[in-house]
Protein backbone atom coordinates (compact mmCIF):
# COMPACT_ATOMS: atom_id res chain seq x y z
CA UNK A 1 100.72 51.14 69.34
CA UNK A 2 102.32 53.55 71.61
CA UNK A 3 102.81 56.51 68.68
CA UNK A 4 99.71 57.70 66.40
CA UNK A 5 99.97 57.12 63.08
CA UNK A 6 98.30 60.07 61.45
CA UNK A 7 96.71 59.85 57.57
CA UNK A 8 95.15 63.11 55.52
CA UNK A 9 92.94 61.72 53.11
CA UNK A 10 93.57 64.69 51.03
CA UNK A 11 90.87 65.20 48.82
CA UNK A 12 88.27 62.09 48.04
CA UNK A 13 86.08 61.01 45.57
CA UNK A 14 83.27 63.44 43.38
CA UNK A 15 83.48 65.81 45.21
CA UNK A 16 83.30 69.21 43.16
CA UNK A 17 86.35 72.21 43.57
CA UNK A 18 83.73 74.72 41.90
CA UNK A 19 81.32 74.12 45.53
CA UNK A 20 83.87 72.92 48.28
CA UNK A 21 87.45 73.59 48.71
CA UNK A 22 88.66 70.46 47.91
CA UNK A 23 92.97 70.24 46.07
CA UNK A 24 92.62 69.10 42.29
CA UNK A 25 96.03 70.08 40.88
CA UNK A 26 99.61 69.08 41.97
CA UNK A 27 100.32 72.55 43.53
CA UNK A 28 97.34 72.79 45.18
CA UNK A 29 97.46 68.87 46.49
CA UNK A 30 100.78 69.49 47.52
CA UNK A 31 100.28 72.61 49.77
CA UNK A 32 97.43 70.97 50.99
CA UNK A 33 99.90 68.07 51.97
CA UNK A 34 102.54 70.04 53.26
CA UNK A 35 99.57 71.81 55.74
CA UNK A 36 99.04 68.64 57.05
CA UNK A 37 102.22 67.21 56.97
CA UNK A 38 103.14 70.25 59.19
CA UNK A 39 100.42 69.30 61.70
CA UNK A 40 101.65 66.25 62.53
CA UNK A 41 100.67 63.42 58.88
CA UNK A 42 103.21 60.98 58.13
CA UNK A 43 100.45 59.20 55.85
CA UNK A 44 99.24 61.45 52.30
CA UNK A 45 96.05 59.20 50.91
CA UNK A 46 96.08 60.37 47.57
CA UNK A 47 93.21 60.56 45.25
CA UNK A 48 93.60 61.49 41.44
CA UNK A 49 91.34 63.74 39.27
CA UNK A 50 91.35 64.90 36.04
CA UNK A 51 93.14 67.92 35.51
CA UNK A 52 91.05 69.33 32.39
CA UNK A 53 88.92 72.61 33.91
CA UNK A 54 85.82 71.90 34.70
CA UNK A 55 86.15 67.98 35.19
CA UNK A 56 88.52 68.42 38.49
CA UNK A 57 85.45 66.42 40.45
CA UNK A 58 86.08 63.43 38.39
CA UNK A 59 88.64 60.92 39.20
CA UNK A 60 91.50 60.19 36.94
CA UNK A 61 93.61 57.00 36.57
CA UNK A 62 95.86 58.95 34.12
CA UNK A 63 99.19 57.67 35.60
CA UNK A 64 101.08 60.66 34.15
CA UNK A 65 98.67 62.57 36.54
CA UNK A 66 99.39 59.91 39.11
CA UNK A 67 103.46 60.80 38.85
CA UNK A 68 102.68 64.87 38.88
CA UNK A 69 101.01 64.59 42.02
CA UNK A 70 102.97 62.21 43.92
CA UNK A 71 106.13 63.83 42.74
CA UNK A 72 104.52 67.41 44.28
CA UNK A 73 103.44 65.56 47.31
CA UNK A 74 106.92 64.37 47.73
CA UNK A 75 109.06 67.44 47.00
CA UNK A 76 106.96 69.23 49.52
CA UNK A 77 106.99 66.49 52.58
CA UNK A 78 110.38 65.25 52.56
CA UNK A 79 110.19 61.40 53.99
CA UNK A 80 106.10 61.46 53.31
CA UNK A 81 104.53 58.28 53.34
CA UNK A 82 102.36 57.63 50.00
CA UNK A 83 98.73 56.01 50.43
CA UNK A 84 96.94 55.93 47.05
CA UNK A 85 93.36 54.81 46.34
CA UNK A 86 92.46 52.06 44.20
CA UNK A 87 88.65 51.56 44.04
CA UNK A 88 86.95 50.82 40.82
CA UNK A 89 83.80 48.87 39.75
CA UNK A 90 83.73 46.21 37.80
CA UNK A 91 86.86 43.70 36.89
CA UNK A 92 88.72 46.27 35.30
CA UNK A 93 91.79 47.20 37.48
CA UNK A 94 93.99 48.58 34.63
CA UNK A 95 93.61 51.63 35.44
CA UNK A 96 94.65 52.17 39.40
CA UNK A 97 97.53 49.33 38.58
CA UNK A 98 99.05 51.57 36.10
CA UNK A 99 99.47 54.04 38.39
CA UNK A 100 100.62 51.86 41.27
CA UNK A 101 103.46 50.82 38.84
CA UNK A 102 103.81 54.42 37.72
CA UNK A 103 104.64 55.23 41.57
CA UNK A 104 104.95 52.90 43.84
CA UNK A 105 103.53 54.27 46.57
CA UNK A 106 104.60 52.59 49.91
CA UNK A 107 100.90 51.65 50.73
CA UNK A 108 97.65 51.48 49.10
CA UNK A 109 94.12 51.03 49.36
CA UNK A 110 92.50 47.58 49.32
CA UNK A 111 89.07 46.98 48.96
CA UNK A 112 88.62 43.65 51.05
CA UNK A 113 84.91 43.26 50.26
CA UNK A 114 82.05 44.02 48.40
CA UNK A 115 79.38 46.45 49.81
CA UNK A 116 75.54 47.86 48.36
CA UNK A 117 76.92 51.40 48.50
CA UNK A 118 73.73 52.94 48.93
CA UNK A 119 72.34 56.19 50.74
CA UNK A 120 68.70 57.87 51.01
CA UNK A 121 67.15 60.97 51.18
CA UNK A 122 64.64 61.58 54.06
CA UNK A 123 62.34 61.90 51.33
CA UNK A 124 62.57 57.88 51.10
CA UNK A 125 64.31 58.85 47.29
CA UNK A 126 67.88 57.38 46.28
CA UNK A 127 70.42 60.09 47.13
CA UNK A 128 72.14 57.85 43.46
CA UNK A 129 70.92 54.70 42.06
CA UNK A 130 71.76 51.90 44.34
CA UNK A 131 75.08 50.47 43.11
CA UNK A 132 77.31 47.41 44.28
CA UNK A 133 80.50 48.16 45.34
CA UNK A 134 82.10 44.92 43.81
CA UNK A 135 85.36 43.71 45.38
CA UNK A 136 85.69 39.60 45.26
CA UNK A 137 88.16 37.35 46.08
CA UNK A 138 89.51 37.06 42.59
CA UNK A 139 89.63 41.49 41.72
CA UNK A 140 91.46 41.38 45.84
CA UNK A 141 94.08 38.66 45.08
CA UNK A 142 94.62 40.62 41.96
CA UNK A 143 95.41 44.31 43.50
CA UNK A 144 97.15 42.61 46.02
CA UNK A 145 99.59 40.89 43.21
CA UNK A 146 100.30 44.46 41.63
CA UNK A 147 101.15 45.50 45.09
CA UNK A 148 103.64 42.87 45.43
CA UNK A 149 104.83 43.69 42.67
CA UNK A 150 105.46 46.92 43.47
CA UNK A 151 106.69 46.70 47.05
CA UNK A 152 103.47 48.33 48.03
CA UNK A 153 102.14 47.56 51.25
CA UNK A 154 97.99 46.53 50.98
CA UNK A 155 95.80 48.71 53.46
CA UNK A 156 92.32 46.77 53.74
CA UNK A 157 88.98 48.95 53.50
CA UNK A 158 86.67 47.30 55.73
CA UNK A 159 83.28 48.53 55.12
CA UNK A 160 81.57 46.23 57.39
CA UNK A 161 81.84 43.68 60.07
CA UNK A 162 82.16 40.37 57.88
CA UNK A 163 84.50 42.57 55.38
CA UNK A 164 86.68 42.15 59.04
CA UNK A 165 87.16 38.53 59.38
CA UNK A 166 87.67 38.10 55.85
CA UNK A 167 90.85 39.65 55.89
CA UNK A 168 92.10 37.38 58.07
CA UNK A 169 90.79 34.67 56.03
CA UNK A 170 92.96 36.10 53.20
CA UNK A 171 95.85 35.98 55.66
CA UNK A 172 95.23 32.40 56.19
CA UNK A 173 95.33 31.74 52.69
CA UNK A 174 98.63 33.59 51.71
CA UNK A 175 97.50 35.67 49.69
CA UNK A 176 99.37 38.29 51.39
CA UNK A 177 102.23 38.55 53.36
CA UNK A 178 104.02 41.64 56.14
CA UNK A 179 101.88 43.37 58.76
CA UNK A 180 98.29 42.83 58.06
CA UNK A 181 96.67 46.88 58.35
CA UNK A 182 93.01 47.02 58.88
CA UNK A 183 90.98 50.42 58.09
CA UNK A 184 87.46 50.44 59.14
CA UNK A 185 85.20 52.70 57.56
CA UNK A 186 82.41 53.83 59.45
CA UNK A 187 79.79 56.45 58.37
CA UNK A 188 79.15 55.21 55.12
CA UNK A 189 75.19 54.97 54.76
CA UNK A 190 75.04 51.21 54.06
CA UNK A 191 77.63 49.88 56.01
CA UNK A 192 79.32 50.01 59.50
CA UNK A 193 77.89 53.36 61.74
CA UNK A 194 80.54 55.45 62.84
CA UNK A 195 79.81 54.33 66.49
CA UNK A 196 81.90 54.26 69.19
CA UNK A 197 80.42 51.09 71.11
CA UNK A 198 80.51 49.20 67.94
CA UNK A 199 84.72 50.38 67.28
CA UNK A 200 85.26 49.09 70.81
CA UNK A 201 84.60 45.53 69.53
CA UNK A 202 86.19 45.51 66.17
CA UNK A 203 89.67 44.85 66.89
CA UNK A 204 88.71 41.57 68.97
CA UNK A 205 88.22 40.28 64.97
CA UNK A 206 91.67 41.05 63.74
CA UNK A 207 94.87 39.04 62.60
CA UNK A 208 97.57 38.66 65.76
CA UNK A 209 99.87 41.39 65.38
CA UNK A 210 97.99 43.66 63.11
CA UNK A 211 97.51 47.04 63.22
CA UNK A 212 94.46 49.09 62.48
CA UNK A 213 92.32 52.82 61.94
CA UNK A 214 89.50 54.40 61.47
CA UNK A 215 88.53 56.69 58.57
CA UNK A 216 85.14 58.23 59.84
CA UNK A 217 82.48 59.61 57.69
CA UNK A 218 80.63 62.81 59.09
CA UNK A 219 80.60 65.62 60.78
CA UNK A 220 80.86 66.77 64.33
CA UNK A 221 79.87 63.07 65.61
CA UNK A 222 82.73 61.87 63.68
CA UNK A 223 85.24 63.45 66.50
CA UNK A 224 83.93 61.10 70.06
CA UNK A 225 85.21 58.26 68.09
CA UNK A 226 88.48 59.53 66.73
CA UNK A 227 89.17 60.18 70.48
CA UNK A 228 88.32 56.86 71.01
CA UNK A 229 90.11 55.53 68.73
CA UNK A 230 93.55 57.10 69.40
CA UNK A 231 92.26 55.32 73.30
CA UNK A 232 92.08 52.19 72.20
CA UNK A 233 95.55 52.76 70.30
CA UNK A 234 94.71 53.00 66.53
CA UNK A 235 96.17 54.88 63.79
CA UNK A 236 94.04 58.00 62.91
CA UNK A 237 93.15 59.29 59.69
CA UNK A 238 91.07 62.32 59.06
CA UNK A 239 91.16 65.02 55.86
CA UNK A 240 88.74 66.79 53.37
CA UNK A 241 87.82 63.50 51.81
CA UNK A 242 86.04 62.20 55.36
CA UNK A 243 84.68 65.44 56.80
CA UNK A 244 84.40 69.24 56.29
CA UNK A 245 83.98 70.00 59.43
CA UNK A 246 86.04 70.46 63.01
CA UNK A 247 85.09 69.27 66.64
CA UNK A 248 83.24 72.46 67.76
CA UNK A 249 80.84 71.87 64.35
CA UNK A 250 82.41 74.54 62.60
CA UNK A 251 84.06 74.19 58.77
CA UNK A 252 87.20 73.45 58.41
CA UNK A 253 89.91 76.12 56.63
CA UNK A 254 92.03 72.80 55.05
CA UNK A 255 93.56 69.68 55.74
CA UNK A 256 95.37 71.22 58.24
CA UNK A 257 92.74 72.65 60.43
CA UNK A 258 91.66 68.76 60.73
CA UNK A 259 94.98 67.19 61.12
CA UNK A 260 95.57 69.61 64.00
CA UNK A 261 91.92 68.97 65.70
CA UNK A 262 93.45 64.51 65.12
CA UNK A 263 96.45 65.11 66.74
CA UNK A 264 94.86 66.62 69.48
CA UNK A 265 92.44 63.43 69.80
CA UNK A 266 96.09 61.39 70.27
CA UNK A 267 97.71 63.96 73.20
CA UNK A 268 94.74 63.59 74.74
CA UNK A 269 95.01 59.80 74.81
CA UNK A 270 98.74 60.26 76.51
CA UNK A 271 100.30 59.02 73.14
CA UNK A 272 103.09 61.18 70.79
CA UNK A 273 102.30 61.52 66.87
CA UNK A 274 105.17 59.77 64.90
CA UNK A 275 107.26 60.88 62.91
CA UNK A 276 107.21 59.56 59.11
CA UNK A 277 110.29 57.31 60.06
CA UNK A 278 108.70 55.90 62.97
CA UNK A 279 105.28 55.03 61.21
CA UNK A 280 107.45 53.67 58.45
CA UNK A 281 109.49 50.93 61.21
CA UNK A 282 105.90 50.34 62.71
CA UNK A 283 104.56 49.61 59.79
CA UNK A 284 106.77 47.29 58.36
CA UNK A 285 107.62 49.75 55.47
CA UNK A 286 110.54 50.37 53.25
CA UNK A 287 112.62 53.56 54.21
CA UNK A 288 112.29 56.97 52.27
CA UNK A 289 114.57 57.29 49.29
CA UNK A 290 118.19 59.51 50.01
CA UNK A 291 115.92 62.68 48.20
CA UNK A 292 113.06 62.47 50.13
CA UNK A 293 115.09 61.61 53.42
CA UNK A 294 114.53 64.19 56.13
């Protein structure tokens, strides 16, 4: 892919507003959008939390919130691109498929696999108890029927190597149709290490004609494999959800700040960030309503 693609991952999962600077409302998601979107994101992954004080480090699947926030989003980034989460435990996926009907965002996340999501102190102590991460065949095909439903194009979360090839199992048995997207997630404690070497091979395991990022978990090692990345000519995603901090090591001021630092990663790779109607042709995606239109 000649242009980056560029995603903010806006905001993320848990983490609390009251200790890192992290948007909760629809104003502040929005600005925090429109910061980024200035910097060069076509792509807005959106996370929901509840909007009562003191719970705005808990996620919400409130699709009244849902609408509020994409709405904001969309008012202030004029032909954005809507990504929105959908990961829950257990076979329960009421929630996020209310809100993909409430919005119908032109891509969401799909959990392609199931992972121990695990992490440990250097005590040898549980940083949380050790949980499963529970995504089978069955809760996939599901999501990716609401998503057809909705004209919502499936991004896969690959956690891990065999998470990989699976999606192109699901490929082979229709269970989804369009441009197969890949996202592998590296950093996360218990599955793939965000590790250059290792990203070099990855894309030898994907569907022909398939497109594919990186969301990369860290902090200042996170930012050799962005660059390779945009090298070997994936789309790039960074944002407050992945990292809080810039190439040099030092925090950064917003979504912005990082979005800049990624679009850097791409120049230096000889490739032009695209616009939000050029990621939506490479993509395969529907075009932006009259109102959001640039």
């Amino acid at each position: 892919m000649d242009k980056a693609i560029l995603t903010c991952a806006l905001t993320g999962v848990l983490t609390d507003p009251r200790q890192h600077p992290v948007p909760v409302t629809p104003e502040q998601m929005a600005a925090e959008a429109r910061d980024a979107f200035d910097a060069g994101a076509s792509i807005m992954h959106v996370h929901l939390r509840m909007q009562e004080p003191g719970l705005g480090h808990m996620p919400s699947w409130d699709p009244d919130v849902a609408q509020a926030v994409c709405d904001a989003i969309r008012a202030a980034c004029p032909g954005v691109i809507l990504n929105l989460t959908t990961g829950v435990i257990g076979k329960d996926i009421s929630g996020p498929a209310g809100c993909l009907r409430r919005v119908k965002p032109e891509i969401a996340a799909c959990n392609a696999g199931t992972l121990n999501y695990l992490k440990i102190k250097a005590d040898g102590t549980w940083a949380w108890p050790p949980m499963v991460f529970d995504n089978p065949v069955a809760k996939v095909q599901h999501f990716l029927d609401v998503m057809a439903e909705c004209g919502t194009h499936p991004e896969f979360e690959c956690f891990d190597v065999g998470i990989v090839r699976s999606v192109g199992m699901y490929l082979q048995a229709k269970m989804f149709g369009g441009v197969p997207e890949y996202n592998f997630v590296m950093g996360v404690a218990s599955g793939m290490p965000c590790d250059a070497d290792l990203l070099a091979l990855l894309p030898r395991w994907i569907a022909p004609g398939a497109v594919w990022q990186t969301t990369l978990i860290g902090r200042a090692e996170i930012w050799p494999v962005h660059q390779k990345t945009a090298e070997l000519g994936g789309m790039l995603r960074t944002g407050l959800e992945d990292t809080f901090y810039l190439p040099g090591g030092e925090r950064a001021s917003g979504n912005g700040a990082l979005v800049e630092a990624l679009a850097a990663c791409a120049r230096r790779a000889g490739r032009e960030v695209a616009s939000p109607a050029e990621a939506r042709r490479l993509l395969g995606l529907r075009e932006a309503a009259s109102a959001e239109a640039p």
